[in-house]
N, C-alpha and C. Protein backbone atom coordinates (compact mmCIF):
# COMPACT_ATOMS: atom_id res chain seq x y z
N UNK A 1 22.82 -26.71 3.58
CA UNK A 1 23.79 -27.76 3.43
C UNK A 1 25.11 -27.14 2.97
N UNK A 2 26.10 -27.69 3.51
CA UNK A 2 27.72 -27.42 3.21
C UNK A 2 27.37 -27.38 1.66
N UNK A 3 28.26 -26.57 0.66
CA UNK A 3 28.25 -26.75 -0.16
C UNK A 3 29.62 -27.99 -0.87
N UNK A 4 30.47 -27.69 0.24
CA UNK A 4 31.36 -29.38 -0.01
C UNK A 4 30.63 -30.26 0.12
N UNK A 5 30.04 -30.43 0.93
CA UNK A 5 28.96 -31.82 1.34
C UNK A 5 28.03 -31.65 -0.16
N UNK A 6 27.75 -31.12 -0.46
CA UNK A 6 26.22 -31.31 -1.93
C UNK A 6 27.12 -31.28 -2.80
N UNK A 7 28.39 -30.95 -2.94
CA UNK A 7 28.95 -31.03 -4.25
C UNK A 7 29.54 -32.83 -4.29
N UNK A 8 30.04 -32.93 -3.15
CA UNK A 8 30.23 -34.74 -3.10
C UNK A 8 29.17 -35.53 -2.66
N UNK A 9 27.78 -35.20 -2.45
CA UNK A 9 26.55 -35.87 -2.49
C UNK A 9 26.22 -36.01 -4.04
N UNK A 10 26.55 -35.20 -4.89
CA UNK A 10 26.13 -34.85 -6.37
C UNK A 10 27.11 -35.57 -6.96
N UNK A 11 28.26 -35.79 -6.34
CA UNK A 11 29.02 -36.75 -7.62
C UNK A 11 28.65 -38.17 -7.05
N UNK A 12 28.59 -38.37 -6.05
CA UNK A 12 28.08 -39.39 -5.56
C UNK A 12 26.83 -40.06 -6.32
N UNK A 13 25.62 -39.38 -6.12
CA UNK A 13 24.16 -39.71 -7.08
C UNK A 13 24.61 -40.08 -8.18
N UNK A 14 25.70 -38.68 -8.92
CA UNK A 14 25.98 -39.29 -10.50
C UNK A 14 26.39 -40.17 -10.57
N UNK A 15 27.36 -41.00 -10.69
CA UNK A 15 27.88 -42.24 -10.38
C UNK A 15 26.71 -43.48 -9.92
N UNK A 16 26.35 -43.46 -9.09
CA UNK A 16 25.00 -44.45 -9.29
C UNK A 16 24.07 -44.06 -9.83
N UNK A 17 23.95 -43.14 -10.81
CA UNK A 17 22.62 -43.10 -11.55
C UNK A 17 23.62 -43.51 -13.04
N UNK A 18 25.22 -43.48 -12.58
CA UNK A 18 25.51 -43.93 -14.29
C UNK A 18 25.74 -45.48 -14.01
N UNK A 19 25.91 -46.26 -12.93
CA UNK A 19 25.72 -47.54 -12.84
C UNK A 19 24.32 -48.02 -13.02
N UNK A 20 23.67 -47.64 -12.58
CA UNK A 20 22.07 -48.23 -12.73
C UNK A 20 21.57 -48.13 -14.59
N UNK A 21 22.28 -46.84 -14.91
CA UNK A 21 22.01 -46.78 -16.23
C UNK A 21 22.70 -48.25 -17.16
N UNK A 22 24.16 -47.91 -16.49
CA UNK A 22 24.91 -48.71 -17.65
C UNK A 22 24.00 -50.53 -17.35
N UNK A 23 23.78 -50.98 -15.95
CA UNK A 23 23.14 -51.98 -15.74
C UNK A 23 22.36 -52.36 -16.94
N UNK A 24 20.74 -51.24 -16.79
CA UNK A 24 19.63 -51.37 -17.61
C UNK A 24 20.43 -51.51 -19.51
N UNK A 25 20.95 -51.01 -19.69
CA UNK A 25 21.63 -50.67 -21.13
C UNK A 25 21.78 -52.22 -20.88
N UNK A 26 23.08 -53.03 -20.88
CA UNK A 26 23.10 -53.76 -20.55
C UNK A 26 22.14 -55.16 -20.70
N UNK A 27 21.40 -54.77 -19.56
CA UNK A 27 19.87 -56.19 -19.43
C UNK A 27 19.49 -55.70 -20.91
N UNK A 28 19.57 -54.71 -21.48
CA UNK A 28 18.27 -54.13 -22.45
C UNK A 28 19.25 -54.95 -23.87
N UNK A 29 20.31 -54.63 -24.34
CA UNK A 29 21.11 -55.30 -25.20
C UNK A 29 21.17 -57.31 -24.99
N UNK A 30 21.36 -57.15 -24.13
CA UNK A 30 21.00 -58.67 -23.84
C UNK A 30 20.07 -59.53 -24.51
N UNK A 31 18.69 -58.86 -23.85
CA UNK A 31 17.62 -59.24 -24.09
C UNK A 31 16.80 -59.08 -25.16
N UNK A 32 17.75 -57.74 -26.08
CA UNK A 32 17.03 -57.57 -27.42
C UNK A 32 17.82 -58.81 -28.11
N UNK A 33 19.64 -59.43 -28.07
CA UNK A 33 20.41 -60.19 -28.73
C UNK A 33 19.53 -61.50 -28.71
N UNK A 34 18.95 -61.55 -28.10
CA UNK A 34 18.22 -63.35 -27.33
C UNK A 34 17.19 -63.13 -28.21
N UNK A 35 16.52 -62.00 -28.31
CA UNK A 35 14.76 -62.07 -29.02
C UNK A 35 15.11 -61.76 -30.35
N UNK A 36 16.55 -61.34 -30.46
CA UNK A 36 16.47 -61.28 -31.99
C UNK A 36 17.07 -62.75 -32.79
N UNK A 37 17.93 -63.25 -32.24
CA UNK A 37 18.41 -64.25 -32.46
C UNK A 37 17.02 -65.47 -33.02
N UNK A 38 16.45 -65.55 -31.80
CA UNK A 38 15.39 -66.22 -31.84
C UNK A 38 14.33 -65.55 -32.81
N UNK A 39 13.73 -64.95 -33.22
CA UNK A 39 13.12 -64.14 -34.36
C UNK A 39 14.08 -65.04 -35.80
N UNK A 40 15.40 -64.72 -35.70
CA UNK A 40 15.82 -64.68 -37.14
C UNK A 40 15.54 -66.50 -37.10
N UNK A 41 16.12 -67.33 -36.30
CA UNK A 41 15.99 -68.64 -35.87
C UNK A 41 14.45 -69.24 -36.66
N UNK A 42 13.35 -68.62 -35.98
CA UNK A 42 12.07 -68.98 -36.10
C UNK A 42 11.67 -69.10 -38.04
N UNK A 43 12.48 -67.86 -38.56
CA UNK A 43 12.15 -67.54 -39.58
C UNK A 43 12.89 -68.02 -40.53
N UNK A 44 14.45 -68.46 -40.04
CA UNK A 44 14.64 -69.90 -40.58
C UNK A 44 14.47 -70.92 -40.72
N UNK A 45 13.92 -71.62 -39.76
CA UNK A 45 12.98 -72.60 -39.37
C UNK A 45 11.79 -72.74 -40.40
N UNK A 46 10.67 -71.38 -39.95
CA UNK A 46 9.78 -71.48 -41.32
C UNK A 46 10.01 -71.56 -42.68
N UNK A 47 11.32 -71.31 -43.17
CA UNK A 47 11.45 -70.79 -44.69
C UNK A 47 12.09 -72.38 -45.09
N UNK A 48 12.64 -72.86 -44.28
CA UNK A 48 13.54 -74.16 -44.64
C UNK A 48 12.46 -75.60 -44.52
N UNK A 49 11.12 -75.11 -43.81
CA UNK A 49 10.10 -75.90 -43.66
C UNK A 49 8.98 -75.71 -45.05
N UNK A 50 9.12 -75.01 -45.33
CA UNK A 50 8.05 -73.97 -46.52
C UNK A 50 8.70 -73.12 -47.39
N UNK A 51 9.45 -73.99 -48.17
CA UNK A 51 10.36 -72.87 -49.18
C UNK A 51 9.31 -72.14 -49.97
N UNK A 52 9.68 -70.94 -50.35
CA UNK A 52 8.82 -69.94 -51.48
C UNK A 52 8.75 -70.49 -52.68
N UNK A 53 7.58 -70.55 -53.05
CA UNK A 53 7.48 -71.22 -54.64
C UNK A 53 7.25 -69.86 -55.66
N UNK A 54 7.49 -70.08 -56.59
CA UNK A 54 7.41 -69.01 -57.76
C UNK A 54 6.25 -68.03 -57.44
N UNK A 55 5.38 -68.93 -57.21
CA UNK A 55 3.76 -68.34 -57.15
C UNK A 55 3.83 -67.09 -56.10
N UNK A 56 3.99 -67.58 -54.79
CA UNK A 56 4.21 -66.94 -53.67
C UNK A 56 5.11 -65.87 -53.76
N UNK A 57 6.26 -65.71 -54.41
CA UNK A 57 7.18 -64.55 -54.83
C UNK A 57 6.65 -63.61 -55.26
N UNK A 58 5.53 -64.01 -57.05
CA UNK A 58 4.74 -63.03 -57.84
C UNK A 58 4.19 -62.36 -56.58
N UNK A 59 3.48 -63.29 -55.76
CA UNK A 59 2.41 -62.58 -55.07
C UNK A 59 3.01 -61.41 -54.21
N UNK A 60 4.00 -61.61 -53.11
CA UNK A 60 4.70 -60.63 -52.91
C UNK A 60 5.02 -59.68 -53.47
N UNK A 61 5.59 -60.00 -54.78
CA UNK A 61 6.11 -58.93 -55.43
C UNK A 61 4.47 -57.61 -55.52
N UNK A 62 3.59 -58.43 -56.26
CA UNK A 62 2.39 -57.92 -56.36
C UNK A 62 1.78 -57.09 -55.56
N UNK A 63 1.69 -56.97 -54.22
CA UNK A 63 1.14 -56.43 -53.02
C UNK A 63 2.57 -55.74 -52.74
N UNK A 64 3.60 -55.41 -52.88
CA UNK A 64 4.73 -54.94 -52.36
C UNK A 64 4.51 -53.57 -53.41
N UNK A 65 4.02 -53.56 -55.07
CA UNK A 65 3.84 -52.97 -55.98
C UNK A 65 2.86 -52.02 -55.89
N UNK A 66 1.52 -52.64 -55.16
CA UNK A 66 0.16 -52.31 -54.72
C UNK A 66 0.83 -51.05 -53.88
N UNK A 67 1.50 -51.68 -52.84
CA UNK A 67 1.98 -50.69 -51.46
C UNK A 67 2.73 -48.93 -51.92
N UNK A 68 3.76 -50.09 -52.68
CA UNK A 68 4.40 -48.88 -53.42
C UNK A 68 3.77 -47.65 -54.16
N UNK A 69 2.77 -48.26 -55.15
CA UNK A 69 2.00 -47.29 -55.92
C UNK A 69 0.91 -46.45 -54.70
N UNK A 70 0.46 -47.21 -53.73
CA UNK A 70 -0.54 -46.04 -52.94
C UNK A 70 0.16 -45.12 -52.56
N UNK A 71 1.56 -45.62 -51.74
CA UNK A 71 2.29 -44.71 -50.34
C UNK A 71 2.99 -43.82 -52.17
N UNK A 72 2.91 -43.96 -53.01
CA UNK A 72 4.05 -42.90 -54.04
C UNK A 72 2.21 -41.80 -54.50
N UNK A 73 1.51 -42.09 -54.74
CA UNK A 73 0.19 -41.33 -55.26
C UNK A 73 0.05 -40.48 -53.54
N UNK A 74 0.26 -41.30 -52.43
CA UNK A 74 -0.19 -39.91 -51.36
C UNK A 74 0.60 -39.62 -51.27
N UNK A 75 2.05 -39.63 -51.29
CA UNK A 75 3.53 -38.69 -51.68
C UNK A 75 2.69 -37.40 -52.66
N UNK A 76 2.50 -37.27 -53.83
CA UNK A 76 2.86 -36.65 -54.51
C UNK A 76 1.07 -35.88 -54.32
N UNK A 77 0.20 -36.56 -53.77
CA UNK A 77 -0.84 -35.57 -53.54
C UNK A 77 -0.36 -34.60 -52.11
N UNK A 78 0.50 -35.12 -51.25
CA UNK A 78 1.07 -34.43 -50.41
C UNK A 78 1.42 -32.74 -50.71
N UNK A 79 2.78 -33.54 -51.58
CA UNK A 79 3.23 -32.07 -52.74
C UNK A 79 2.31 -31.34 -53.21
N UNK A 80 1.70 -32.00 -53.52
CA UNK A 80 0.57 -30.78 -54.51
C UNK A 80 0.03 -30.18 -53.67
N UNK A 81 -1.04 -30.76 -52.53
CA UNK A 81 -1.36 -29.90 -51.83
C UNK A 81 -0.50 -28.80 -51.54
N UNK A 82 0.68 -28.77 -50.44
CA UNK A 82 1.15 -28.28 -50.14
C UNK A 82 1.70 -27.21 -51.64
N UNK A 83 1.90 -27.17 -52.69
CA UNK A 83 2.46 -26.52 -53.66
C UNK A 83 0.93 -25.53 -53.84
N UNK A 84 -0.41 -26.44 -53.77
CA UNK A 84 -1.52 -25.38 -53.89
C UNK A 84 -1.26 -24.23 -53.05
N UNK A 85 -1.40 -24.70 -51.57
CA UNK A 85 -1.09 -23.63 -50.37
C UNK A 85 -0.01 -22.65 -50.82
N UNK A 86 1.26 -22.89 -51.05
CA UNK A 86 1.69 -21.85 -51.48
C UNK A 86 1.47 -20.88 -52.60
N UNK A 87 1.36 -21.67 -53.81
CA UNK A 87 0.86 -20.64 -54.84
C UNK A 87 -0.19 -19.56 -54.07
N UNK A 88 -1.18 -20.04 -53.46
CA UNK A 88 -2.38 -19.24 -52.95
C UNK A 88 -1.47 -18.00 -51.88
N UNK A 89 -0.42 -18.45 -50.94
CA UNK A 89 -0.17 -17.67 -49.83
C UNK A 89 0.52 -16.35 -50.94
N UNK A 90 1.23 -16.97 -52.64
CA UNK A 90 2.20 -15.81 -53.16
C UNK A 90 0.78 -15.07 -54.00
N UNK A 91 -0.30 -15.35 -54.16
CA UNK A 91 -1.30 -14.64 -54.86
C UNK A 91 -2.08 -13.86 -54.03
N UNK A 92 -1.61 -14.14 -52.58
CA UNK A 92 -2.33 -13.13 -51.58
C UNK A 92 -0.80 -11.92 -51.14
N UNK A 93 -0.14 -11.87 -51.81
CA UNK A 93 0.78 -11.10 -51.74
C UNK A 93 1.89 -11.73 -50.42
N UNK A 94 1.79 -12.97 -50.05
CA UNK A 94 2.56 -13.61 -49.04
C UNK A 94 2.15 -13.15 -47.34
N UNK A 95 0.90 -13.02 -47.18
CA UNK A 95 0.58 -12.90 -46.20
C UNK A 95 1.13 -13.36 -44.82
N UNK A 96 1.43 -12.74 -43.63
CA UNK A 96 2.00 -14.23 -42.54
C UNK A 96 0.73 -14.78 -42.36
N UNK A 97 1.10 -16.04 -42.09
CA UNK A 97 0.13 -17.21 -41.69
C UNK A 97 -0.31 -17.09 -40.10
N UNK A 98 -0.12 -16.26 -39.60
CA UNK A 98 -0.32 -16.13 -37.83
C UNK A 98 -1.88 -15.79 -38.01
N UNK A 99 -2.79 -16.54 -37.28
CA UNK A 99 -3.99 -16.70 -37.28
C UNK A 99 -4.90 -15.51 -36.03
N UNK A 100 -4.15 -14.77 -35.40
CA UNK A 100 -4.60 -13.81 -34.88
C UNK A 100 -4.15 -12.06 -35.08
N UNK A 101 -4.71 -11.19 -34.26
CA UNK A 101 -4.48 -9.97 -34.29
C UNK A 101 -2.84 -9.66 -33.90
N UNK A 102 -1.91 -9.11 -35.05
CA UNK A 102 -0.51 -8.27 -34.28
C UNK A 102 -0.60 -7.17 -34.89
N UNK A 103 0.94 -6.63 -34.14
CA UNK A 103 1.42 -4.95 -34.48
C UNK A 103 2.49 -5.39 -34.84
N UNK A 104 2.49 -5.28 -35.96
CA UNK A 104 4.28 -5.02 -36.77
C UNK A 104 4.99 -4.15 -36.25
N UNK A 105 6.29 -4.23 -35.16
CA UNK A 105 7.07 -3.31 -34.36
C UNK A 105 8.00 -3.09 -35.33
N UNK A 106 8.80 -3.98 -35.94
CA UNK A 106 10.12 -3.50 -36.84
C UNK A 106 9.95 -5.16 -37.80
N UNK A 107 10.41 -4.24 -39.21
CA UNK A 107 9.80 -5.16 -40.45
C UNK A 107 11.40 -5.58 -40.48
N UNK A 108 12.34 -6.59 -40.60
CA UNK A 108 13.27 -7.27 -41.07
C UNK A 108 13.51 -6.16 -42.73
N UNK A 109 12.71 -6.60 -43.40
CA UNK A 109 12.97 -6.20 -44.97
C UNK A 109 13.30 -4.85 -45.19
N UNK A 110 13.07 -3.72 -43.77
CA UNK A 110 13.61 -2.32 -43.78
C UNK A 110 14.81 -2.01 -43.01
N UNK A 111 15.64 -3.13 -42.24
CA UNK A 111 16.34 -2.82 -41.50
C UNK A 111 17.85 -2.81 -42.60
N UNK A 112 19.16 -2.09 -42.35
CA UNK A 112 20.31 -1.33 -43.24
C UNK A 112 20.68 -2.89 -43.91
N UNK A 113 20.69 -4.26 -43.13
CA UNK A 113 20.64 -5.19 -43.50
C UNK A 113 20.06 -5.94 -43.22
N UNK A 114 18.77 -6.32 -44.78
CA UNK A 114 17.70 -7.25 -44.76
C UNK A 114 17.84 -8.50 -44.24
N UNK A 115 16.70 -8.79 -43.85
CA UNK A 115 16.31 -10.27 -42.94
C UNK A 115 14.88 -10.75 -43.50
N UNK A 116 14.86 -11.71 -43.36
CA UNK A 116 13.42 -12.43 -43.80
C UNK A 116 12.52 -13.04 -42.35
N UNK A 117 12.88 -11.81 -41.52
CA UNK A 117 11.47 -11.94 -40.51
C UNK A 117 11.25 -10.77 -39.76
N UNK A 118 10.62 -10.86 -38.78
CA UNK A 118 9.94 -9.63 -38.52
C UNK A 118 9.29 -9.58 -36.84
N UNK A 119 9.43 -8.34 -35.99
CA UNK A 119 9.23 -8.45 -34.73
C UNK A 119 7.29 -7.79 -34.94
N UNK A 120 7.12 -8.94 -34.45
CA UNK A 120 5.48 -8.21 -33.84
C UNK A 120 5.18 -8.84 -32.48
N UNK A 121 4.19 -7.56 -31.93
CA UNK A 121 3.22 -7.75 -31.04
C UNK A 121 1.98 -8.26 -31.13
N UNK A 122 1.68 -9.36 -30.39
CA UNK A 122 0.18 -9.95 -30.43
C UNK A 122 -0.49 -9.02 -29.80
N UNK A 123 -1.34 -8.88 -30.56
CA UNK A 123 -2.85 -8.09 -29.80
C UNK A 123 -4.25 -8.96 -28.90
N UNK A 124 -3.64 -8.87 -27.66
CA UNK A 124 -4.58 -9.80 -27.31
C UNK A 124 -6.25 -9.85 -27.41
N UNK A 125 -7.08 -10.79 -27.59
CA UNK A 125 -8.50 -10.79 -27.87
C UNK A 125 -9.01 -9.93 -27.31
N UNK A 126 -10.25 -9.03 -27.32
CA UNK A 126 -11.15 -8.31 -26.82
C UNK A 126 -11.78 -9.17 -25.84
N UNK A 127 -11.66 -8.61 -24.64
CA UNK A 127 -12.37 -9.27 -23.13
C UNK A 127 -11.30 -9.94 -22.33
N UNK A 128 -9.85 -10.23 -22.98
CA UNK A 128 -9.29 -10.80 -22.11
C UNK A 128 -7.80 -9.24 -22.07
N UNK A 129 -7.62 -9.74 -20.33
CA UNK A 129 -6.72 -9.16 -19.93
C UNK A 129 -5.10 -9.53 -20.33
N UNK A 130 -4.29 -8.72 -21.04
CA UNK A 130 -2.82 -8.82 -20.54
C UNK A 130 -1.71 -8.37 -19.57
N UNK A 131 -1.24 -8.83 -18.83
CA UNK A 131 -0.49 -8.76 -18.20
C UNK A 131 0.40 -8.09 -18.24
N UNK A 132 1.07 -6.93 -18.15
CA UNK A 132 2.92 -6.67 -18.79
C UNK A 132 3.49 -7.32 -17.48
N UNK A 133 2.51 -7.74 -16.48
CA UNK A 133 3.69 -8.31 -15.42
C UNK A 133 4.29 -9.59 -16.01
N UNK A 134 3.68 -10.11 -16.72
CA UNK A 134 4.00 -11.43 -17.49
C UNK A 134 5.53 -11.65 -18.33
N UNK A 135 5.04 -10.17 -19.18
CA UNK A 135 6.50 -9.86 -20.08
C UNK A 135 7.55 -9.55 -19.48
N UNK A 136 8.30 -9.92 -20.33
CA UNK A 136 9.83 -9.73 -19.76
C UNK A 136 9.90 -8.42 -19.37
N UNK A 137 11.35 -8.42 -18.53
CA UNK A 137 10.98 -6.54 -18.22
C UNK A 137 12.26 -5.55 -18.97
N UNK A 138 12.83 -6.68 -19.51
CA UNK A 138 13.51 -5.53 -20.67
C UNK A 138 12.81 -5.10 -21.76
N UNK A 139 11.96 -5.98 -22.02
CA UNK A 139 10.77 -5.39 -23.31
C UNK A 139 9.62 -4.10 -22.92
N UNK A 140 9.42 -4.60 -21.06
CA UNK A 140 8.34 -3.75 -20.96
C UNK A 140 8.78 -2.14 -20.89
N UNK A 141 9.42 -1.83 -20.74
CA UNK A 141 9.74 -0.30 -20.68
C UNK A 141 10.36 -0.03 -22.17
N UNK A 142 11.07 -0.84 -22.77
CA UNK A 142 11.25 -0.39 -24.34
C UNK A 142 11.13 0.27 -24.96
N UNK A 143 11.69 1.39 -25.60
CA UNK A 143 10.63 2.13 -26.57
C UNK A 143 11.63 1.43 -28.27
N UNK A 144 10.39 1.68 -29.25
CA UNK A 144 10.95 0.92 -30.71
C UNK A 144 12.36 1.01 -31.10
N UNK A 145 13.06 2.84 -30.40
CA UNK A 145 14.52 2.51 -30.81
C UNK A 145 15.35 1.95 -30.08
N UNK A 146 15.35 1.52 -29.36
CA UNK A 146 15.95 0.53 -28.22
C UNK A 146 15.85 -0.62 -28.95
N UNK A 147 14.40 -1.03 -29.35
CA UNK A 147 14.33 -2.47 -29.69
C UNK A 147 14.96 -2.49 -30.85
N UNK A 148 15.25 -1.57 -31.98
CA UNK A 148 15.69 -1.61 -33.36
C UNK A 148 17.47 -2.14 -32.72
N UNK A 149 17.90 -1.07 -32.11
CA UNK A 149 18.96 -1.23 -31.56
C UNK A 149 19.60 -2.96 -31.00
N UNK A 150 18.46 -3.21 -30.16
CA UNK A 150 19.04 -4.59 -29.90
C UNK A 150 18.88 -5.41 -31.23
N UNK A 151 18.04 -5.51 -31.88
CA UNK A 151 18.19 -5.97 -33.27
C UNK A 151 19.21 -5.86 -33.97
N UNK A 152 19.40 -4.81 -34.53
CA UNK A 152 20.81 -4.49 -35.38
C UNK A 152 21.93 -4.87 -34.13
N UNK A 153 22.01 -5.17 -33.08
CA UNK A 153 22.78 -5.32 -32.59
C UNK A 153 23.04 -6.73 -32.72
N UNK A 154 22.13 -7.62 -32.45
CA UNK A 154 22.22 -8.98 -32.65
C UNK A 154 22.26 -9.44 -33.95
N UNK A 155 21.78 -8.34 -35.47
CA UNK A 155 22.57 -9.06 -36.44
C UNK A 155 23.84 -8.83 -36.42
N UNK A 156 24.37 -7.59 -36.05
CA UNK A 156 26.11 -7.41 -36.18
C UNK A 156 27.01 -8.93 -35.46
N UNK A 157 26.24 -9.29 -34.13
CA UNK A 157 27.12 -10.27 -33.48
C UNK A 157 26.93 -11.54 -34.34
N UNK A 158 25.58 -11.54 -35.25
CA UNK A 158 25.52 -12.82 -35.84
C UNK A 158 26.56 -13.04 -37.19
N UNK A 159 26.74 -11.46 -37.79
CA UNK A 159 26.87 -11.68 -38.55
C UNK A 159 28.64 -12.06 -38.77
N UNK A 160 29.00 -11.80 -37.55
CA UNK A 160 30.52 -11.90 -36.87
C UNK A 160 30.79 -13.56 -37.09
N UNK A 161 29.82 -14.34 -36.21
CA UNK A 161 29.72 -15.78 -36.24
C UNK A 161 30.00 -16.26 -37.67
């Protein structure tokens, strides 16, 4: 195809895919204004039919208190857990959490300027095959000072930013 022709086929599509959009937006605002209207309506209706008596308030209040106190006790067993897990990860000397076999290629914490992470290789399982056709192919011929290199290279540009 012409590439004039697909470049004004493409503004073309855009344009009716931004009418069809703005349409739906549209029906969709509409139809939420109508169901909400009617919602708040209904619930005026009920409240002006059945005003709240004292009683009915406590009770709310009561079960609103209930709610509060469960959802604040699994808040803070949340924390704890999570505060257990860590204490445990700094008493194992801060282990990484990666659940299989790697090779530490270059440690962050030795490079001229420290970083808090670190390049490894997964070691894939015993019995299964890896690929290097898979890997990228600037990695596959690599050797470690190359890779240190692009490293320190990409903190210098970061550290520019």
């Amino acid at each position: 195809m012409d590439p004039t022709r697909h470049l004004s086929r493409s503004y073309e599509l855009s344009g009716k895919v931004a009418r069809v959009l703005q349409k739906r937006v549209e029906l969709a605002n509409r139809q939420f204004s109508e169901r909400a209207k009617k919602a708040v309506s209904e619930a005026l209706t009920d409240a002006r039919a059945r005003p709240a008596t004292p009683w009915d308030l406590a009770l709310s209040w009561y079960e609103y208190s209930v709610d509060f106190a469960q959802r604040s006790v699994l808040f803070w067993d949340t924390l704890r857990q999570r505060g257990n897990q860590y204490l445990e990860l700094v008493q194992q000397g801060q282990p990484p959490v990666l659940r299989f076999q790697y090779e530490t290629v270059v440690d962050g914490r030795t490079l001229d300027r420290p970083v808090n992470y670190a390049l490894v290789r997964i070691v894939p399982p015993p019995g299964t095959g890896a690929s290097s056709a898979s890997r990228g192919a600037a990695w596959r011929s690599a050797s470690r000072s190359s890779m240190l290199q692009c490293l320190t290279r990409s903190q210098a540009a970061s550290s520019v930013v």
